[in-house]
Protein backbone atom coordinates (compact mmCIF):
# COMPACT_ATOMS: atom_id res chain seq x y z
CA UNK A 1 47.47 63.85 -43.16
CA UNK A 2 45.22 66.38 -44.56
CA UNK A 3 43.27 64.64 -46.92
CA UNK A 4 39.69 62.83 -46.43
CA UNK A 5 41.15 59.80 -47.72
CA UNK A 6 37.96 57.30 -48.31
CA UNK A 7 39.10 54.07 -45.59
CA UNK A 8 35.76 52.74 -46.36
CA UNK A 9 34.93 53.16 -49.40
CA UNK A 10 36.24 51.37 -52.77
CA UNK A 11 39.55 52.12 -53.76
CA UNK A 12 39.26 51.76 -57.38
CA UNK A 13 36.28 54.40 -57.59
CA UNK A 14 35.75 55.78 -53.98
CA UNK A 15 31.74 54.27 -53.58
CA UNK A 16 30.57 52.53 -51.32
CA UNK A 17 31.67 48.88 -50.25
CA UNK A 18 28.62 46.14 -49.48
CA UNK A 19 28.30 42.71 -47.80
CA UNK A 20 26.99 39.96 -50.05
CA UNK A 21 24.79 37.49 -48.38
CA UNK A 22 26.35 35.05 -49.59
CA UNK A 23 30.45 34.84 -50.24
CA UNK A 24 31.21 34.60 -54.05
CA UNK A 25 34.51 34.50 -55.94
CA UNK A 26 35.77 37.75 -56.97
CA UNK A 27 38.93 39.12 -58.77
CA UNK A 28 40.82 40.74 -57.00
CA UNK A 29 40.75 44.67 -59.16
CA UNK A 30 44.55 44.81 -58.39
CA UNK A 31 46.88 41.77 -57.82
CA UNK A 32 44.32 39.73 -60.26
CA UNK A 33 44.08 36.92 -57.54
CA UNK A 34 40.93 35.40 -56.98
CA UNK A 35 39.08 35.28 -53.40
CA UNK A 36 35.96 34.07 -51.95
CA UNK A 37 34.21 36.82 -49.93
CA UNK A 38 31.33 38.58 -49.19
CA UNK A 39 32.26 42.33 -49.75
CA UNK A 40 32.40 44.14 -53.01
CA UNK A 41 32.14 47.67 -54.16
CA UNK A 42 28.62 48.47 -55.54
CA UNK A 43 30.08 49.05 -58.83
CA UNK A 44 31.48 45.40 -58.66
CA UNK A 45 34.78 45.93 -57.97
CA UNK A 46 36.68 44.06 -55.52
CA UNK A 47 40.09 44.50 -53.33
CA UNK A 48 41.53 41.72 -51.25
CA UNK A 49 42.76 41.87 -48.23
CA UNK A 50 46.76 42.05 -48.66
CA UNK A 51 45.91 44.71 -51.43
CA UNK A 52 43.80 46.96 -48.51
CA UNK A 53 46.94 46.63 -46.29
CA UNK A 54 48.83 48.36 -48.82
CA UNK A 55 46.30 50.45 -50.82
CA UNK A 56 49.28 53.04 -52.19
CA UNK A 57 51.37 49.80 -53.18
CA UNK A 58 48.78 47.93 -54.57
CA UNK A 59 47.60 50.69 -57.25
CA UNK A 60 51.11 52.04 -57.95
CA UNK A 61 51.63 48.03 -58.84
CA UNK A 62 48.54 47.22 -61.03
CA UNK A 63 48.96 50.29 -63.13
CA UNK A 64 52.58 50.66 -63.56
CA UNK A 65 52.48 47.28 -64.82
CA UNK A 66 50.07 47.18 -66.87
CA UNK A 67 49.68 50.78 -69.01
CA UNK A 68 50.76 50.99 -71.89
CA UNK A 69 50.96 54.70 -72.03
CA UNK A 70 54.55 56.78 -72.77
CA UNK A 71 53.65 59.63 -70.70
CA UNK A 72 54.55 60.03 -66.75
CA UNK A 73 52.94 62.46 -66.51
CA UNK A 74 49.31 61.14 -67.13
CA UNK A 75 50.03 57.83 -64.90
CA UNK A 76 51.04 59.62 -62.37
CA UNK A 77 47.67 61.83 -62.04
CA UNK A 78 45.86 58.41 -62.66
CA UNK A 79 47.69 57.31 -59.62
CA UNK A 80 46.82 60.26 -57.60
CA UNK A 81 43.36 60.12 -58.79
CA UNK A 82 42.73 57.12 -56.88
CA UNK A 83 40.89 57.05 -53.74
CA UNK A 84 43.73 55.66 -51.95
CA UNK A 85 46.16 58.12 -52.37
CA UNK A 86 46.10 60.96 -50.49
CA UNK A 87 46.49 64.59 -51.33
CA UNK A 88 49.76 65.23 -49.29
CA UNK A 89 51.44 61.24 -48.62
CA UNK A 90 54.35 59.16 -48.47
CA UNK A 91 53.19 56.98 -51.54
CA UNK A 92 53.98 59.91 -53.95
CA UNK A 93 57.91 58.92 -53.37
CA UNK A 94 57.13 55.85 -55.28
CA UNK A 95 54.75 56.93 -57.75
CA UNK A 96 57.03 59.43 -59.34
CA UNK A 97 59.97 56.66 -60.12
CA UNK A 98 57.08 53.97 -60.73
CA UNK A 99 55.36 56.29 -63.74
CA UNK A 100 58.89 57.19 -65.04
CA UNK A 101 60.09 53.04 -65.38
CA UNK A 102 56.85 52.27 -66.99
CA UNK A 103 56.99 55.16 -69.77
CA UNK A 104 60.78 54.55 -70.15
CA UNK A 105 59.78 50.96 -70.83
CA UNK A 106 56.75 51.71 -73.23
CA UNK A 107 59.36 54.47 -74.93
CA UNK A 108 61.78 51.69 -75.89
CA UNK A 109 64.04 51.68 -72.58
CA UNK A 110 65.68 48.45 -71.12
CA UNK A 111 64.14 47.62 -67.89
CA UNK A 112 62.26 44.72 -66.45
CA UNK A 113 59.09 46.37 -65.60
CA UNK A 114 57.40 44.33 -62.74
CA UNK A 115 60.67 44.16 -60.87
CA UNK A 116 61.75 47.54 -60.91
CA UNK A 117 58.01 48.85 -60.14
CA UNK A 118 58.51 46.59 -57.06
CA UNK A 119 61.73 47.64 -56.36
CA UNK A 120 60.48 51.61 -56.61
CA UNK A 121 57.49 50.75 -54.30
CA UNK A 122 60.12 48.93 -51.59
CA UNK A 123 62.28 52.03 -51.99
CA UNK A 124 60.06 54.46 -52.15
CA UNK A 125 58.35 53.40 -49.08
CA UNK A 126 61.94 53.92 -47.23
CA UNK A 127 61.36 57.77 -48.02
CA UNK A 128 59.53 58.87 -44.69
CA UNK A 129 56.21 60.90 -44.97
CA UNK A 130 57.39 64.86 -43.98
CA UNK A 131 61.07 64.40 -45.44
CA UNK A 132 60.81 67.69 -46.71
CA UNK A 133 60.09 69.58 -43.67
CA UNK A 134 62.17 66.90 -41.41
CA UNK A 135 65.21 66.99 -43.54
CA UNK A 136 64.96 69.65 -46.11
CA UNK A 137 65.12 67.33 -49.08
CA UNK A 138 61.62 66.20 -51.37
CA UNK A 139 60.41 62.84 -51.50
CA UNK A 140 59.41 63.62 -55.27
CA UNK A 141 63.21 64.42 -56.04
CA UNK A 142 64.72 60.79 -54.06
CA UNK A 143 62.03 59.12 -56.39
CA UNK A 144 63.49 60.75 -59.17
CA UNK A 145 66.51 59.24 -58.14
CA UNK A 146 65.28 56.35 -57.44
CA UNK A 147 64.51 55.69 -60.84
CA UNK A 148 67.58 56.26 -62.25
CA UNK A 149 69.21 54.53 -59.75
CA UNK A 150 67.39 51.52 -60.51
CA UNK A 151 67.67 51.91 -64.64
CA UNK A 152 71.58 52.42 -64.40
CA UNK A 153 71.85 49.79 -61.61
CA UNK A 154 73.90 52.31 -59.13
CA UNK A 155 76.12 50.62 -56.27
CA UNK A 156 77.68 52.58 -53.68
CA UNK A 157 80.59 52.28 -55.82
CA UNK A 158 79.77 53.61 -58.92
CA UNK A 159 81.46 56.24 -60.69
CA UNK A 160 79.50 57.82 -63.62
CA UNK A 161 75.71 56.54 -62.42
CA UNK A 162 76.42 57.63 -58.72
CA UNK A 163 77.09 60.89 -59.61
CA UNK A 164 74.73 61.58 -62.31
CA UNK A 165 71.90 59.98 -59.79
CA UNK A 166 72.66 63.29 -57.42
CA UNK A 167 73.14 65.48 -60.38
CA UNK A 168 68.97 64.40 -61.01
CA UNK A 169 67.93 64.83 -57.85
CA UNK A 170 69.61 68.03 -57.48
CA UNK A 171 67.90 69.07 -60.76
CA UNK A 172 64.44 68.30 -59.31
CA UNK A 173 65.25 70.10 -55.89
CA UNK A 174 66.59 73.24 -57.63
CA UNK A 175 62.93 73.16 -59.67
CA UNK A 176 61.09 72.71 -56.00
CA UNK A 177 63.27 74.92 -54.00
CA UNK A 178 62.84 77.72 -56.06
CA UNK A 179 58.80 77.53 -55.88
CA UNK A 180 58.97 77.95 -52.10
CA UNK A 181 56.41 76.69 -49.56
CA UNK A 182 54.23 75.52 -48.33
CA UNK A 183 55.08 71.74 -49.17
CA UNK A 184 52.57 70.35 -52.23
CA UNK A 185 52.89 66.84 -53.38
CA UNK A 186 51.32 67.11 -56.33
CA UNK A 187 53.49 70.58 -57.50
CA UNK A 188 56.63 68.33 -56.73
CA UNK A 189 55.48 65.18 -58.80
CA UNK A 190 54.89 67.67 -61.31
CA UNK A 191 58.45 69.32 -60.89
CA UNK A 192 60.41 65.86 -60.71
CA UNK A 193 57.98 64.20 -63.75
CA UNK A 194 59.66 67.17 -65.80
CA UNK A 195 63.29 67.19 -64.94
CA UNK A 196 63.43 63.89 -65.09
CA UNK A 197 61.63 63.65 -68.63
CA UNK A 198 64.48 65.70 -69.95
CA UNK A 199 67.06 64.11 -68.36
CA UNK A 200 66.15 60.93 -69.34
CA UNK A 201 66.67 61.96 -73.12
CA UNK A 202 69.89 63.58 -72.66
CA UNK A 203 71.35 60.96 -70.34
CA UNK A 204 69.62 57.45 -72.00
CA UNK A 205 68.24 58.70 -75.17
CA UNK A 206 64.82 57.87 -74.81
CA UNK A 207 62.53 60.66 -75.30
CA UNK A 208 58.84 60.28 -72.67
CA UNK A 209 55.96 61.48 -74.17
CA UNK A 210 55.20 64.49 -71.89
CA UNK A 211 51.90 67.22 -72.42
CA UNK A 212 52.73 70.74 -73.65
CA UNK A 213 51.16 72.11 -70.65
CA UNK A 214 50.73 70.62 -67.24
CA UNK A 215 47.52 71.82 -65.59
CA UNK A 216 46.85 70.90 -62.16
CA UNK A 217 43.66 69.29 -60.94
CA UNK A 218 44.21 68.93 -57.18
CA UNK A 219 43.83 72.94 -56.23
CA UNK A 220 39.76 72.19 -54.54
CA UNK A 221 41.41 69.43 -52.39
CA UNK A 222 44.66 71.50 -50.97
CA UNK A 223 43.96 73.67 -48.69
CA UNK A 224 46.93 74.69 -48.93
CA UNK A 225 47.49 75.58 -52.53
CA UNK A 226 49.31 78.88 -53.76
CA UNK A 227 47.25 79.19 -57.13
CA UNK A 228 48.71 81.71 -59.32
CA UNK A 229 52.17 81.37 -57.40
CA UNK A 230 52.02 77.99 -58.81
CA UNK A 231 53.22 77.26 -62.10
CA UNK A 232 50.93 74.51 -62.65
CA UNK A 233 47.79 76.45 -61.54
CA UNK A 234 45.30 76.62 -64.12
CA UNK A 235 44.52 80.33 -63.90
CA UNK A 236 48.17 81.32 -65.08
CA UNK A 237 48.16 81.74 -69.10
CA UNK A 238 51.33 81.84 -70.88
C-alpha cells in the first residue's frame, strides 16, 4: 500500500502512544469498553486491543454509529481522515455504504443503524484490496451497492431491488470509468457518495444532505493524483 499509514502511533489523532507505569482503566476511544492497561496516546486517548486488530472496522463502527450528521459526504472524509485508513485501501469498500446508512438514517430512512453498519463492514471487507485493477470493477461502486442492497433487503431472488442494486453500481462505474486512471480511492468515494446521493432520492425518497462543491483534500498524500484532470481537484473553478 502506498500510504505511511501510522502502525504506531494513535489512531484517533496519529501522536504518539506511551507506557504508563502503572496500568489504569481506560475507555476504550472506539467500542466504549473499558480496559486496564498501561498504554495510552499522549493526548489521552486509548484503543484496545480487538479495536487495533481491526483499526478500519473499528472507526468505520464508532462513527457511523454515532454521528448525527445527514451528509456522506463529510463522514466519509472524517473516516479517511483517520490515521488508520490509508490513502489507497480495502476499508474504503465499507466506508462508502457505512456513511450512506448513517445519513439515510439521520435523513429520515428506515434502517437499523448498528446492524447494517456491521453488516457493511462484514461485506465490505469481502471486496478484495486491488478489485479494480484485478477485476475491472471499483470497490467504491460494490459499496454503493452494498448499501442498497442492505436498505432494500436484496436476495438472490429479487426482482425490482436486484436489478435496481446493478443499475447503482453501474451508475457509479460509468462516473469512475469515464475519469480514467490511475486508480484513486478517494476520487471514487467521491464518485459513488454522489450517484448514490441522487439515487437514493429518486429511488427511496430521502434526500442526503450533500455540499455544493466537493473539494478534495488528499492530493499532498497521492502520489499519484491527476490534479486538474480530476474533477474534485481544488485548482479547477467552475
Amino acid at each position: 500500500m502506498s500510504d505511511a499509514k501510522k502502525n504506531d502511533g494513535c489512531l484517533i489523532c496519529g501522536s504518539p502512544v506511551i507506557t504508563r507505569e502503572q496500568p489504569a482503566k481506560t475507555e476504550c476511544a472506539f467500542c466504549r469498553e473499558t480496559f486496564t492497561d498501561t498504554a495510552v496516546c499522549i493526548n489521552g486517548h486509548y484503543v484496545c486491543n480487538d479495536c487495533c486488530k481491526h483499526p478500519g472496522a473499528a472507526v468505520i463502527r464508532n462513527i457511523c454509529t454515532r454521528t448525527k450528521s445527514k451528509n456522506p459526504v463529510s463522514l466519509a472524509v472524517i473516516m479517511m481522515n483517520s490515521p488508520a485508513i490509508y490513502m489507497h485501501g480495502a476499508d474504503h469498500h465499507a466506508i462508502i455504504a457505512a456513511a450512506l446508512l448513517a445519513a439515510y438514517k439521520n435523513c429520515g430512512g428506515e434502517v437499523d443503524l448498528n446492524t447494517a453498519v456491521d453488516e457493511a463492514i462484514r461485506r465490505g471487507s469481502a471486496v478484495p484490496y486491488g478489485i479494480c485493477a484485478a477485476a475491472g470493477t471499483s470497490g467504491g461502486a460494490v459499496s454503493a451497492g452494498i448499501f442498497y442492497s442492505i436498505v432494500a433487503k436484496t436476495d438472490p431472488l429479487s426482482i425490482k431491488e436486484w436489478g435496481e442494486g446493478n443499475l447503482l453500481v453501474s451508475q457509479c462505474l460509468y462516473k469512475i470509468g469515464s475519469a480514467g486512471g490511475p486508480r484513486c480511492c478517494k476520487r471514487c468515494t467521491f464518485f459513488s457518495l454522489e450517484t448514490a446521493a441522487a439515487f437514493i432520492a429518486k429511488h427511496f425518497g430521502v434526500q442526503l444532505e450533500m455540499p455544493e462543491k466537493i473539494r478534495c483534500g488528499y492530493m499532498e498524500r497521492n502520489v499519484d493524483c491527476n490534479k486538474e484532470h480530476c474533477p474534485y481537484y481544488p485548482g479547477i473553478t467552475e
